[in-house]
N, C-alpha and C. Protein backbone atom coordinates (compact mmCIF):
# COMPACT_ATOMS: atom_id res chain seq x y z
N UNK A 1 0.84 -1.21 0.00
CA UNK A 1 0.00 0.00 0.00
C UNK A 1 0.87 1.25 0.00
N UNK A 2 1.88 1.31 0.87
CA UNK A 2 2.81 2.14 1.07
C UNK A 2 3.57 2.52 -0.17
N UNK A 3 3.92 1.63 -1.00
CA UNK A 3 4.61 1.82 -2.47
C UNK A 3 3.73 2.18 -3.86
N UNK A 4 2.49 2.10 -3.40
CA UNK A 4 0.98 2.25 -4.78
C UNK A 4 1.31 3.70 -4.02
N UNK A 5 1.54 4.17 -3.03
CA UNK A 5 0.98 5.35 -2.81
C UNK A 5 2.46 6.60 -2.35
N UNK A 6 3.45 6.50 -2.50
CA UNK A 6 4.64 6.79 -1.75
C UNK A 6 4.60 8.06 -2.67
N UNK A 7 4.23 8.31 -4.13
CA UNK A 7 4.59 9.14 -4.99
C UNK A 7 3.62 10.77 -4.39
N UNK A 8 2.37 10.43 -3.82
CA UNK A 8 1.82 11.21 -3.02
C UNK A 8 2.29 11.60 -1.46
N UNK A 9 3.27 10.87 -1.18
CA UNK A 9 3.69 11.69 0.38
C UNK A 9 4.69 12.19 0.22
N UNK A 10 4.87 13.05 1.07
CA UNK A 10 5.69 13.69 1.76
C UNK A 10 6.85 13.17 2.10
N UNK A 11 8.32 13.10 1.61
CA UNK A 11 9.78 12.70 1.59
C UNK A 11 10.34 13.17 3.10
N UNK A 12 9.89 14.12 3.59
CA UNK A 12 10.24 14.28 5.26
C UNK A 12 9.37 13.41 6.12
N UNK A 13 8.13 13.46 5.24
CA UNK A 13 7.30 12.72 6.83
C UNK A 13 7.50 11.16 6.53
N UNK A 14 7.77 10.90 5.85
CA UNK A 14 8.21 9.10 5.52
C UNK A 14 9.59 9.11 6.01
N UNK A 15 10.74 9.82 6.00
CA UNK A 15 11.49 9.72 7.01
C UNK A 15 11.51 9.59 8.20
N UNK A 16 10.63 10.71 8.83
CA UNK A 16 10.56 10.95 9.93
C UNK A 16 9.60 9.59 11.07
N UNK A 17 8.62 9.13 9.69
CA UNK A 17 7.98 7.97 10.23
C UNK A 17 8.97 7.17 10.60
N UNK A 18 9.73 6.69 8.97
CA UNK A 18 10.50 5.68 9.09
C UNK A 18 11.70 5.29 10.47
N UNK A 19 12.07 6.85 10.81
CA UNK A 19 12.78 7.07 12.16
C UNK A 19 11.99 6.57 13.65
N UNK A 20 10.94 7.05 13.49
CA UNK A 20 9.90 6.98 14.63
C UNK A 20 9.61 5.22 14.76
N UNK A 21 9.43 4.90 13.93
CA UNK A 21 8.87 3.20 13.53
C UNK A 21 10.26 2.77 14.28
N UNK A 22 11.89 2.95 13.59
CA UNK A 22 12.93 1.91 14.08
C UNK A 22 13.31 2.73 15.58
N UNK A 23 12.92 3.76 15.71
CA UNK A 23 13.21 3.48 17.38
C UNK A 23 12.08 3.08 18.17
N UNK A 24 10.48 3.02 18.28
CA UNK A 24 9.72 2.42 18.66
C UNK A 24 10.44 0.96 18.80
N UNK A 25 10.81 0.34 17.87
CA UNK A 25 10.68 -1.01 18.05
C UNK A 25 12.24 -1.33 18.17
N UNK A 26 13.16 -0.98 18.12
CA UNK A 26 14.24 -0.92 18.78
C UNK A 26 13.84 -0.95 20.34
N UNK A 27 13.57 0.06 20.89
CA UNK A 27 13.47 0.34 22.16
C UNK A 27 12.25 -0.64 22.95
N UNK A 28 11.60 -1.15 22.30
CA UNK A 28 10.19 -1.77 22.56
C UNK A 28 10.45 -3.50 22.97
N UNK A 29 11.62 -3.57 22.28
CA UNK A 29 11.90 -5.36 22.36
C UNK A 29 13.06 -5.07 23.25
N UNK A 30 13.54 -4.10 24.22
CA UNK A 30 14.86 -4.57 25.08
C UNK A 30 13.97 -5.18 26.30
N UNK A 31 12.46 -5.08 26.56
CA UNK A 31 12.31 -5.58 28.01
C UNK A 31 11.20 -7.02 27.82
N UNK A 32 11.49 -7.41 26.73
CA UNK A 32 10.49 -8.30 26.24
C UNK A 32 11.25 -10.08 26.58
N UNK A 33 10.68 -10.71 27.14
CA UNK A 33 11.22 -11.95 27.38
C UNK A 33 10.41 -13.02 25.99
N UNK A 34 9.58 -12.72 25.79
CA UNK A 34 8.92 -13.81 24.95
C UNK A 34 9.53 -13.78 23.65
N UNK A 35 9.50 -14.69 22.74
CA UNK A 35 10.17 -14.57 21.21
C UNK A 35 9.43 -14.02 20.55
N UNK A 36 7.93 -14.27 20.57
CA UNK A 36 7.38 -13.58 19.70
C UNK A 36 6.84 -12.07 19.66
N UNK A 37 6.92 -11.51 21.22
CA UNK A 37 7.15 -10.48 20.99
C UNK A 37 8.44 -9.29 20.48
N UNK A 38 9.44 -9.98 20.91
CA UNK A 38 10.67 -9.53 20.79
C UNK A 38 10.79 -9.40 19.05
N UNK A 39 9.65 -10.66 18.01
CA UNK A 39 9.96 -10.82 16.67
C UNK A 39 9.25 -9.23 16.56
N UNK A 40 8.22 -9.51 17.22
CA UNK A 40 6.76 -8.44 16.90
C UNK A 40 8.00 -7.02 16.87
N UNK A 41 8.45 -6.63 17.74
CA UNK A 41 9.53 -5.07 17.74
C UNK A 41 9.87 -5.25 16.76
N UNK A 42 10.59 -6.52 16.46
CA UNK A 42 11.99 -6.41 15.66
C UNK A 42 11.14 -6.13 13.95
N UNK A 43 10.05 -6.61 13.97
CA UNK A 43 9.19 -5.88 12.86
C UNK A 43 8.98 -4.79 12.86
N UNK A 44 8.78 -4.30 13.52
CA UNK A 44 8.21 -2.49 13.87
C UNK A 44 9.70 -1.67 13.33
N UNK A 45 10.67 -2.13 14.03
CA UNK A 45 12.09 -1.37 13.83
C UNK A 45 12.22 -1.78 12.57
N UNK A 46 12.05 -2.75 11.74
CA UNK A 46 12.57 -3.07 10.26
C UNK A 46 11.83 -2.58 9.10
N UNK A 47 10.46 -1.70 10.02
CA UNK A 47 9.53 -1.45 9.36
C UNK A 47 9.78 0.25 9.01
N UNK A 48 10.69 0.33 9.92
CA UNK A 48 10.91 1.77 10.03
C UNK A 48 12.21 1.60 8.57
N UNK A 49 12.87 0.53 8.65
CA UNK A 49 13.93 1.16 7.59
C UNK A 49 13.44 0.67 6.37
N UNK A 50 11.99 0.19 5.77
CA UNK A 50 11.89 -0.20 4.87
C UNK A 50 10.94 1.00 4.66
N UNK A 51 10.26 1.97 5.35
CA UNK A 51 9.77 2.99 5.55
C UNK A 51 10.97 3.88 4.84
N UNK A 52 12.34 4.44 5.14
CA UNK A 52 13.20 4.88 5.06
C UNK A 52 13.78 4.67 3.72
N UNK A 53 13.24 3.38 3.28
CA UNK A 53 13.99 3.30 1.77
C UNK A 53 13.05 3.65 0.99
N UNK A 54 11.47 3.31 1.06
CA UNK A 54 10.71 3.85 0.54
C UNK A 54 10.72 5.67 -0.42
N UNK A 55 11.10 6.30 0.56
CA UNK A 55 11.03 7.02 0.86
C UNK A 55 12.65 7.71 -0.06
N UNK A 56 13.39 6.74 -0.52
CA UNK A 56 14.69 7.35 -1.45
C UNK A 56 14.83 6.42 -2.33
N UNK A 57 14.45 5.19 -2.67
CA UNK A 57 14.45 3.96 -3.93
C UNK A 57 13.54 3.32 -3.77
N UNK A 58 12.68 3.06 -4.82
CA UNK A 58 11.53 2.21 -4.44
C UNK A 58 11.87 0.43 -4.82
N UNK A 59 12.89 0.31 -5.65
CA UNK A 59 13.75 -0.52 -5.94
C UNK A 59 14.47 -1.52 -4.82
N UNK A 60 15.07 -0.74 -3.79
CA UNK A 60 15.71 -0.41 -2.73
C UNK A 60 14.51 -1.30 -1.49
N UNK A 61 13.63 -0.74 -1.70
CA UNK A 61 12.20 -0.94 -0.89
C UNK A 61 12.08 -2.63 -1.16
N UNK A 62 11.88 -2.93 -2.28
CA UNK A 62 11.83 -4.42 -2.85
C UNK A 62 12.42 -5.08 -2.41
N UNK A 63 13.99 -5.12 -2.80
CA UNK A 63 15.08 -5.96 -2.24
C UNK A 63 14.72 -6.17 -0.91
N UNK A 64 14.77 -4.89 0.29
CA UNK A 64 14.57 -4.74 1.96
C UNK A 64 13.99 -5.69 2.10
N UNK A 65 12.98 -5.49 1.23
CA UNK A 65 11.41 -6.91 1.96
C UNK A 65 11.69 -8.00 1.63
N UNK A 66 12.23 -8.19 0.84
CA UNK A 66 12.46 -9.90 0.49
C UNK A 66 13.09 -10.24 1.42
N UNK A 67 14.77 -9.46 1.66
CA UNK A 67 15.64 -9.64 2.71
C UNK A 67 14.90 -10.41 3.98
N UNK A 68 14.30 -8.80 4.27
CA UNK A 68 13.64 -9.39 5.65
C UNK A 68 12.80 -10.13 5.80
N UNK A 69 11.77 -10.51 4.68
CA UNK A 69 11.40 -12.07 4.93
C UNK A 69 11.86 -12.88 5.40
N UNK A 70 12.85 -13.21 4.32
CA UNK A 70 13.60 -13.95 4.37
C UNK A 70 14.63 -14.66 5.53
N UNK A 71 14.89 -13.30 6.28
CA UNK A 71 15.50 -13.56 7.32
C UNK A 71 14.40 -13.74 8.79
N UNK A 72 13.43 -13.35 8.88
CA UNK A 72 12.65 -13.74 9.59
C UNK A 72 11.71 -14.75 9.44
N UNK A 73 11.91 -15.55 8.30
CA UNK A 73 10.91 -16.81 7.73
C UNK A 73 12.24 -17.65 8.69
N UNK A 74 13.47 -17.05 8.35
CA UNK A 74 13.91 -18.43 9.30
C UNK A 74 13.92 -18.50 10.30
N UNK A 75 13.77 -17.88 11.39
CA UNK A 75 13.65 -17.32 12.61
C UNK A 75 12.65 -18.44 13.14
N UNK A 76 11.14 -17.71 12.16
CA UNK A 76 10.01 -18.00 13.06
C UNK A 76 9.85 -19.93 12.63
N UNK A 77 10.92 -20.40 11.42
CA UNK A 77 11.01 -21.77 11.32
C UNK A 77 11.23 -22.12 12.63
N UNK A 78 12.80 -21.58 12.75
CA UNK A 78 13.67 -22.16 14.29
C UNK A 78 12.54 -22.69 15.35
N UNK A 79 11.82 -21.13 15.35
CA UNK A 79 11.11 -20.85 16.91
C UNK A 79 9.50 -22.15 16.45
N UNK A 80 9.65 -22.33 15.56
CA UNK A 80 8.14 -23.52 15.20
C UNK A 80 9.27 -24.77 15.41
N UNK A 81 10.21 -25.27 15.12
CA UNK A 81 10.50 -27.07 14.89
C UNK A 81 11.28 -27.03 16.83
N UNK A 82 11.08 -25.54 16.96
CA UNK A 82 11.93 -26.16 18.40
C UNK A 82 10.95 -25.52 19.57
N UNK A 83 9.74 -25.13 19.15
CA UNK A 83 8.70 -24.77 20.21
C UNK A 83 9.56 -24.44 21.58
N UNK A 84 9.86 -23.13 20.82
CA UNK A 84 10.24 -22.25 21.55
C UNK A 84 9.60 -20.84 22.07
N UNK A 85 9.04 -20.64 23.27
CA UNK A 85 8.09 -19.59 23.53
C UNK A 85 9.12 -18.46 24.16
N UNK A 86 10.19 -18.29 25.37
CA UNK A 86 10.17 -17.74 25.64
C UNK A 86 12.44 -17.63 25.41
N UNK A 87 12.88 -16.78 26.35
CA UNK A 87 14.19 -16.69 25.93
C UNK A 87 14.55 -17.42 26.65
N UNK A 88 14.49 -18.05 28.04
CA UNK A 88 14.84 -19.20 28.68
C UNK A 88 14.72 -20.41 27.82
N UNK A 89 13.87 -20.53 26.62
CA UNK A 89 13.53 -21.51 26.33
C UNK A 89 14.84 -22.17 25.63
N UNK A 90 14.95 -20.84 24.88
CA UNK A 90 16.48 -21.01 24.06
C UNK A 90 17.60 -21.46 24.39
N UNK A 91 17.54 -21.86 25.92
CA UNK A 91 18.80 -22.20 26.72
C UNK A 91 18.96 -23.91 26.49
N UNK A 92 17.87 -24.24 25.94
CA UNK A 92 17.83 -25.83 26.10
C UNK A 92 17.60 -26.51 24.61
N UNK A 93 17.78 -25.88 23.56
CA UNK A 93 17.65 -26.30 22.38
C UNK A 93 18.89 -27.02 21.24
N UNK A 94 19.47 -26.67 22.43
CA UNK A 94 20.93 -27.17 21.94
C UNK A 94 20.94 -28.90 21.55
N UNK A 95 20.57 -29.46 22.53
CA UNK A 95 20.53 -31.03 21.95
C UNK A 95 19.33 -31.54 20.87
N UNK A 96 17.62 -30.54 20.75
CA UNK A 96 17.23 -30.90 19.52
C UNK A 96 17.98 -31.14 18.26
N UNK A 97 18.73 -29.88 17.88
CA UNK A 97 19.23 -29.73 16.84
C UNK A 97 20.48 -28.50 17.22
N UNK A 98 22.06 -29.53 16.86
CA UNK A 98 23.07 -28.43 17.22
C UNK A 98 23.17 -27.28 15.72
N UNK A 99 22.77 -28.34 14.80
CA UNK A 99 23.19 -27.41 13.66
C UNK A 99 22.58 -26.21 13.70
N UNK A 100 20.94 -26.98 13.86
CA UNK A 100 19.90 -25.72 13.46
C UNK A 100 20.02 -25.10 14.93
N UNK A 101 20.39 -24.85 15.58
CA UNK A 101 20.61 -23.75 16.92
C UNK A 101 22.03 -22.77 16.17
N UNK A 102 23.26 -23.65 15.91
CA UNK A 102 24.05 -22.78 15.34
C UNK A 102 23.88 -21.75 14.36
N UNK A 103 23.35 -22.23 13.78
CA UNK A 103 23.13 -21.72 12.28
C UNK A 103 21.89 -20.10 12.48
N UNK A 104 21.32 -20.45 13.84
CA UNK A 104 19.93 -19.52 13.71
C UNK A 104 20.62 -18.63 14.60
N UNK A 105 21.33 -18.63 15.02
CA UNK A 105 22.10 -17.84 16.15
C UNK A 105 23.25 -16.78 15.22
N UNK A 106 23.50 -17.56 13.69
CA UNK A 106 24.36 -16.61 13.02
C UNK A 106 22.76 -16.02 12.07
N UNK A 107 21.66 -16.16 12.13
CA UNK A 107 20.80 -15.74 11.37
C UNK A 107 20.42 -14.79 12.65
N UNK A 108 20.02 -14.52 13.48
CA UNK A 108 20.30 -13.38 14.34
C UNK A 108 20.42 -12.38 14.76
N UNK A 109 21.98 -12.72 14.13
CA UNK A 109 23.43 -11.42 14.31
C UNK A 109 23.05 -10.99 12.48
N UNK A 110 22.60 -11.78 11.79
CA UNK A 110 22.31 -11.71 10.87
C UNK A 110 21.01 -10.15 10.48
N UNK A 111 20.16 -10.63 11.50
CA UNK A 111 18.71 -9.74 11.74
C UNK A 111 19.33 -8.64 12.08
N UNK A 112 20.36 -8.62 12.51
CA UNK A 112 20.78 -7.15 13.63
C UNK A 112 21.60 -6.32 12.93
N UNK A 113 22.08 -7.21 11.28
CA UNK A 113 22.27 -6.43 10.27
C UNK A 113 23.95 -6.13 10.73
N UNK A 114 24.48 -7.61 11.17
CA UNK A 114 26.26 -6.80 11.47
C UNK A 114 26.71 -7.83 10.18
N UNK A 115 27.78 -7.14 9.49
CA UNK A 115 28.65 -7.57 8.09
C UNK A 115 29.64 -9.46 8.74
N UNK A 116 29.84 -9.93 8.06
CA UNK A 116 29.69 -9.62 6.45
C UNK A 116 28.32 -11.11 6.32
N UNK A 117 26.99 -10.85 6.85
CA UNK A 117 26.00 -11.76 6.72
C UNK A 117 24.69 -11.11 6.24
N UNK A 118 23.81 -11.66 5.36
CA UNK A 118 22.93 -10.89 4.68
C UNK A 118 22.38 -9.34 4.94
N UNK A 119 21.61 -9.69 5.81
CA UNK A 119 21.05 -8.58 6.90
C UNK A 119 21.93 -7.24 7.01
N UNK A 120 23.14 -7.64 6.88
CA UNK A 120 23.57 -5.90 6.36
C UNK A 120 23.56 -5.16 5.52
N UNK A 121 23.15 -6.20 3.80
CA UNK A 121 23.28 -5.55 2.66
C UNK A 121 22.04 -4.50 2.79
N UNK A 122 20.65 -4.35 3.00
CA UNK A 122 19.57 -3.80 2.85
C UNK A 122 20.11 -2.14 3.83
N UNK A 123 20.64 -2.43 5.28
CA UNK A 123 21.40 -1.47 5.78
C UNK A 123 22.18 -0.38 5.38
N UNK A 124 23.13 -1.54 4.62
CA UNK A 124 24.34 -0.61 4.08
C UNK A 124 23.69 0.07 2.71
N UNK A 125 22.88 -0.44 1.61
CA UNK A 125 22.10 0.22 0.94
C UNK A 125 21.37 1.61 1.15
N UNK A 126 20.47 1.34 2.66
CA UNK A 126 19.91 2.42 2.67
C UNK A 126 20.49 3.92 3.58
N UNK A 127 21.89 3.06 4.28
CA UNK A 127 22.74 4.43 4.45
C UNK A 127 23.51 4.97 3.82
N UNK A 128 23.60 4.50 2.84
CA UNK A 128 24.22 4.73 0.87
C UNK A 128 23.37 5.63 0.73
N UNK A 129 22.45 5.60 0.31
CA UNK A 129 21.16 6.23 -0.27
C UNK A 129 21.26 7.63 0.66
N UNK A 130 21.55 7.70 1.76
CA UNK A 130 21.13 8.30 3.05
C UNK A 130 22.43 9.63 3.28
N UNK A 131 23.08 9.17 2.04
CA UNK A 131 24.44 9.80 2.29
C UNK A 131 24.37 11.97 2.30
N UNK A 132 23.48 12.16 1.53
CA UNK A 132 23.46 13.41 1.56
C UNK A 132 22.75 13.59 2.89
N UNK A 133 22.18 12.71 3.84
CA UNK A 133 21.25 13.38 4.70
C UNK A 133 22.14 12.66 5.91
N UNK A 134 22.96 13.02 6.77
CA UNK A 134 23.82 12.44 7.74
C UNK A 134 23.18 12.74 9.15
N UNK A 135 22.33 13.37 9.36
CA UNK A 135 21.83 13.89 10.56
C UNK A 135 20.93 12.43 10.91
N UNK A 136 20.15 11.71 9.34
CA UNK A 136 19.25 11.15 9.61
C UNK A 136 19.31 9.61 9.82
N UNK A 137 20.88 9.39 8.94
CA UNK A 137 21.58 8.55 8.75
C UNK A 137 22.71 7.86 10.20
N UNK A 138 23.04 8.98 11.10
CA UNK A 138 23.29 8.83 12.15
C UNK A 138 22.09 7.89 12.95
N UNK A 139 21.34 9.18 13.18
CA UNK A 139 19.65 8.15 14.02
C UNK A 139 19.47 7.27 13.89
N UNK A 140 19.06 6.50 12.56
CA UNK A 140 18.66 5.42 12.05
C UNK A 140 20.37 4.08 12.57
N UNK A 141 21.19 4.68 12.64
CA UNK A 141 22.13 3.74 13.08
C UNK A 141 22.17 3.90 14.96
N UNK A 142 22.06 4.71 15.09
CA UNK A 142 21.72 4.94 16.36
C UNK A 142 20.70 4.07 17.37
N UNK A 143 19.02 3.77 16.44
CA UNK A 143 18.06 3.04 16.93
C UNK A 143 18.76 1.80 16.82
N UNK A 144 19.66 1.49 15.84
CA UNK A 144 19.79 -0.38 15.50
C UNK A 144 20.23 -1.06 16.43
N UNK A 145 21.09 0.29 17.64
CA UNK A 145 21.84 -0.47 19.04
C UNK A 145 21.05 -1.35 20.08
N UNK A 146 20.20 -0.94 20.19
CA UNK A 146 18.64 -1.24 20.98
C UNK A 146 18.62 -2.81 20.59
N UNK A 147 18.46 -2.85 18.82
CA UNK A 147 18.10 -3.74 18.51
C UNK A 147 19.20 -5.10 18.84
N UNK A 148 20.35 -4.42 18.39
CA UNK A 148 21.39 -5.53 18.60
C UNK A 148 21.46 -5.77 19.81
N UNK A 149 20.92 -5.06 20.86
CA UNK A 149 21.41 -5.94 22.29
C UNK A 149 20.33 -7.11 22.12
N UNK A 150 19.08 -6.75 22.07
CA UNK A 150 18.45 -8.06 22.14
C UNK A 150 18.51 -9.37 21.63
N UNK A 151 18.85 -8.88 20.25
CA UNK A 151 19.18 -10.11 19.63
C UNK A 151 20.54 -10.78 19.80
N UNK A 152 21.76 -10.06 20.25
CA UNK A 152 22.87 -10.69 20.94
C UNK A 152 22.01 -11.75 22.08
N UNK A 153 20.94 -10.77 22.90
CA UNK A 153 20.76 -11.57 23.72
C UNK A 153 20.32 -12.77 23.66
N UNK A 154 19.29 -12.77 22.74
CA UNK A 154 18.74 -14.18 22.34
C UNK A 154 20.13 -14.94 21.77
N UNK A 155 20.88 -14.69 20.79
CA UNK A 155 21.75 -15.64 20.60
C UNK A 155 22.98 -15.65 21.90
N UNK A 156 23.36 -14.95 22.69
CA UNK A 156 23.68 -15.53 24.03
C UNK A 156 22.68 -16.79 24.49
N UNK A 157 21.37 -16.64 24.63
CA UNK A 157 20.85 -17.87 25.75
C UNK A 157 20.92 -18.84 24.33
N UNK A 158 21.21 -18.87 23.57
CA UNK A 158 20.79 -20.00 22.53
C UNK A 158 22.07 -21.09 22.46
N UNK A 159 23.45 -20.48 22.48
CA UNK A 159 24.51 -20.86 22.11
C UNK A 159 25.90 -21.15 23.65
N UNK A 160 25.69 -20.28 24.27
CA UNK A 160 26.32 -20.24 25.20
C UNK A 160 26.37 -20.92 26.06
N UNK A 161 24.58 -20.53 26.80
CA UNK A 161 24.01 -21.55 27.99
C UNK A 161 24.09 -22.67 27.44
N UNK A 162 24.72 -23.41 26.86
CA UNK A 162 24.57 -24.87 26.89
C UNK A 162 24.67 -25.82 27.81
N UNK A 163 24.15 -27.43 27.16
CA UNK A 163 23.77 -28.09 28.61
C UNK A 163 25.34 -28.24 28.70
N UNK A 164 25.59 -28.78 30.10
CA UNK A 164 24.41 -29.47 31.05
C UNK A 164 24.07 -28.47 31.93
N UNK A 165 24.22 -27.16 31.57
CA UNK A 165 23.96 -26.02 32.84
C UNK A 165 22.44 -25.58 32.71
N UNK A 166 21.65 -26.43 32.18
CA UNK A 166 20.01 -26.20 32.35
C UNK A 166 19.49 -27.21 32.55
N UNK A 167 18.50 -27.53 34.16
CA UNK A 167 17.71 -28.48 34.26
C UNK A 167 17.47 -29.55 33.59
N UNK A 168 16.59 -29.45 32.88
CA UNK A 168 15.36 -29.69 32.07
C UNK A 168 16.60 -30.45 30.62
N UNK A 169 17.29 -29.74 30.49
CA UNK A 169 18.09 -30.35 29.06
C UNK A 169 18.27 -32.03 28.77
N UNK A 170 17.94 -32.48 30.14
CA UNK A 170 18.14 -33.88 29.74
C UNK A 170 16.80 -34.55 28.81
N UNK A 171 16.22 -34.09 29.40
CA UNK A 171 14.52 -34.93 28.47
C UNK A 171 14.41 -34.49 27.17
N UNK A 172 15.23 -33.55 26.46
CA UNK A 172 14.99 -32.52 25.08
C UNK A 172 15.10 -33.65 24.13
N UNK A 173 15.94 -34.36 24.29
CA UNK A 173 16.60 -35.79 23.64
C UNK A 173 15.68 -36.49 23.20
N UNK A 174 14.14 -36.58 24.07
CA UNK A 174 13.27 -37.57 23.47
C UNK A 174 12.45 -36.94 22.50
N UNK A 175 11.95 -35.74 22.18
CA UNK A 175 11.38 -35.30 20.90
C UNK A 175 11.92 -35.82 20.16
N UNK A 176 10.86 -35.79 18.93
CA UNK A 176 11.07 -35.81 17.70
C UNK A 176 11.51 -34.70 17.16
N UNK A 177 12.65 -34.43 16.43
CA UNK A 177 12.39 -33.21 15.38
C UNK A 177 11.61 -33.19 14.25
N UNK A 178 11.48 -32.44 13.69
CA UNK A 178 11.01 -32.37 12.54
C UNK A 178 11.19 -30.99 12.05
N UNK A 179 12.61 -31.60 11.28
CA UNK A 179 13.38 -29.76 10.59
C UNK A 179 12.50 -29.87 9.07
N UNK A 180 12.08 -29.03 8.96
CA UNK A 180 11.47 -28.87 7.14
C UNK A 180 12.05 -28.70 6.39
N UNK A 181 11.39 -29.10 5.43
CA UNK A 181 12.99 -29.45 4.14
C UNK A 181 13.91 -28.26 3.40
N UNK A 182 12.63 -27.24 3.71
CA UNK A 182 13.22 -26.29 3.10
C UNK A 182 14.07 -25.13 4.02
N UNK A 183 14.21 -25.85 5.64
CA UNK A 183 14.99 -24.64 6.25
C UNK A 183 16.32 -24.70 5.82
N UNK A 184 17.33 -25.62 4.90
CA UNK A 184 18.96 -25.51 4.66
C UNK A 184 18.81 -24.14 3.59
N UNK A 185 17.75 -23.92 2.85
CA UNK A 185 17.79 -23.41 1.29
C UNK A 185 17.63 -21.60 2.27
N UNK A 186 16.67 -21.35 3.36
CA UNK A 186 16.09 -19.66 3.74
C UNK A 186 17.31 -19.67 4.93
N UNK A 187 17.85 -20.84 5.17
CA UNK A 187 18.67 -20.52 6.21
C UNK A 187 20.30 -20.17 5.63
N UNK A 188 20.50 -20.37 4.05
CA UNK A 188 21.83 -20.15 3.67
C UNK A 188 21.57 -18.45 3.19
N UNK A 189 20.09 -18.39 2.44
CA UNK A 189 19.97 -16.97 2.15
C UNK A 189 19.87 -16.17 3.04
N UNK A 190 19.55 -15.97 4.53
CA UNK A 190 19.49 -15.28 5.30
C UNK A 190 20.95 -15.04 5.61
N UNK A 191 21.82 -16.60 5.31
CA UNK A 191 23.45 -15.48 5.89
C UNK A 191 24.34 -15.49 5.11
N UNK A 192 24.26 -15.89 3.37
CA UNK A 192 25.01 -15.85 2.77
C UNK A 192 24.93 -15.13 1.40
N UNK A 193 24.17 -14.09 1.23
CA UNK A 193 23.73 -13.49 0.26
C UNK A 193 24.69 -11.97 0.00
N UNK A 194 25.18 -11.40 1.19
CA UNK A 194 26.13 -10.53 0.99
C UNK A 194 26.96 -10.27 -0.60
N UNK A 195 27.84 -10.87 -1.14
CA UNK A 195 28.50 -11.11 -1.99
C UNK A 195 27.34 -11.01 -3.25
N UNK A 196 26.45 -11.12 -3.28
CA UNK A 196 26.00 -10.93 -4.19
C UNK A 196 25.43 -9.39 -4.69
N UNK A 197 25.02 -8.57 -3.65
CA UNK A 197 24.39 -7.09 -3.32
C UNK A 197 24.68 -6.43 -4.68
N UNK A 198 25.48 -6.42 -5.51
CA UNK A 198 25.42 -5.86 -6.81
C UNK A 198 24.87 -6.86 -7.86
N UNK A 199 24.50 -7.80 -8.09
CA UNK A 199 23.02 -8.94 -8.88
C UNK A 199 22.17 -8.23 -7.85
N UNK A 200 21.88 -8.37 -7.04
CA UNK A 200 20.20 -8.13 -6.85
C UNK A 200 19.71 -6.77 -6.53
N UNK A 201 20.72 -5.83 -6.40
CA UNK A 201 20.43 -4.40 -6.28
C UNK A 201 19.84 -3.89 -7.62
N UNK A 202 20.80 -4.68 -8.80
CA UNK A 202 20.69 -3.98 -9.80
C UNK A 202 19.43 -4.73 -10.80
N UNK A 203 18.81 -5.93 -9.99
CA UNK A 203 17.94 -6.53 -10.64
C UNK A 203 16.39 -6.03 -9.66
N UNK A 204 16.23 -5.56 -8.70
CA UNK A 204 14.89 -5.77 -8.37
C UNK A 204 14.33 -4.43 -8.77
């Protein structure tokens, strides 16, 4: 809706949204224990920089969203095959699946948009773009700190706490998994797409 209609707004106030949106939800997921709220911020803040690109490439806008699908389709996989509700939960997932705990823990750091793993190309794009406007370009890197503590945090309890230093870790062993076939294929694009940022910049 935002892109049928972007040619009618206002280039300050879609910034200024887009600013308002990534520190709302930056700041909104540091006191949040549950995953799915913590996803719920981490939408709001991503919403703000896809707001932000809107708003200088509409091109730019495209790529963002796929990105962040993409990187949050694997997320909310993780948090479905390992029924995971809260951030304690994450402390004990280690013996379901070591790979898929590793791997979602660099998808993450990935979300939080640090180099050289997908999640930074859409970033570094739109503070490219952002380059004549540095006042705004600061801010917008400014809100992302918020974001990265949390998600450090979650990948702290995911990777770190490992057993045997949690209760409960012994019984994890008797589930079943059931990884879906298609998490190796959203889980390589979420952290290995970097290297490509000039193909798909110049294609969407």
């Amino acid at each position: 809706l935002l892109m049928m209609t972007h040619n009618n707004l206002n280039t300050n106030l879609l910034l200024a949204l887009g600013l308002t949106s990534a520190t709302i939800g930056s700041w909104g997921g540091l006191n949040q224990t549950q995953t799915r709220k913590i996803m719920a911020f981490s939408s709001i803040a991503h919403m703000g920089w896809l707001i932000t690109a809107l708003a200088l490439n509409q091109a730019l806008t495209t790529l963002t969203m796929i990105i962040y699908i993409t990187m949050t389709s694997t997320i909310f996989n993780f948090l479905a095959t390992t029924m995971t509700k809260t951030i304690s939960d994450t402390g004990i997932t280690w013996p379901i699946s070591p790979a898929l705990t590793t791997t979602t823990m660099l998808a993450l750091v990935s979300l939080a948009g640090l180099p050289p793993l997908t999640g930074f190309m859409p970033k570094w794009l739109i503070l490219k773009e952002l380059s004549t406007l540095p006042l705004i370009s600061l801010l917008l890197l400014m809100t992302s700190l918020p974001s990265l503590f949390f998600y450090t945090r979650l990948a702290y309890f995911m990777t770190i706490t490992t057993p045997p230093t949690t209760t409960n870790t012994e019984y994890k062993w008797r589930f079943n998994t059931n990884i879906k076939p298609n998490t190796t294929l959203i889980m390589a694009s979420a952290l290995l797409l970097l290297p490509l940022t000039p193909l798909l910049y110049n294609t969407t």
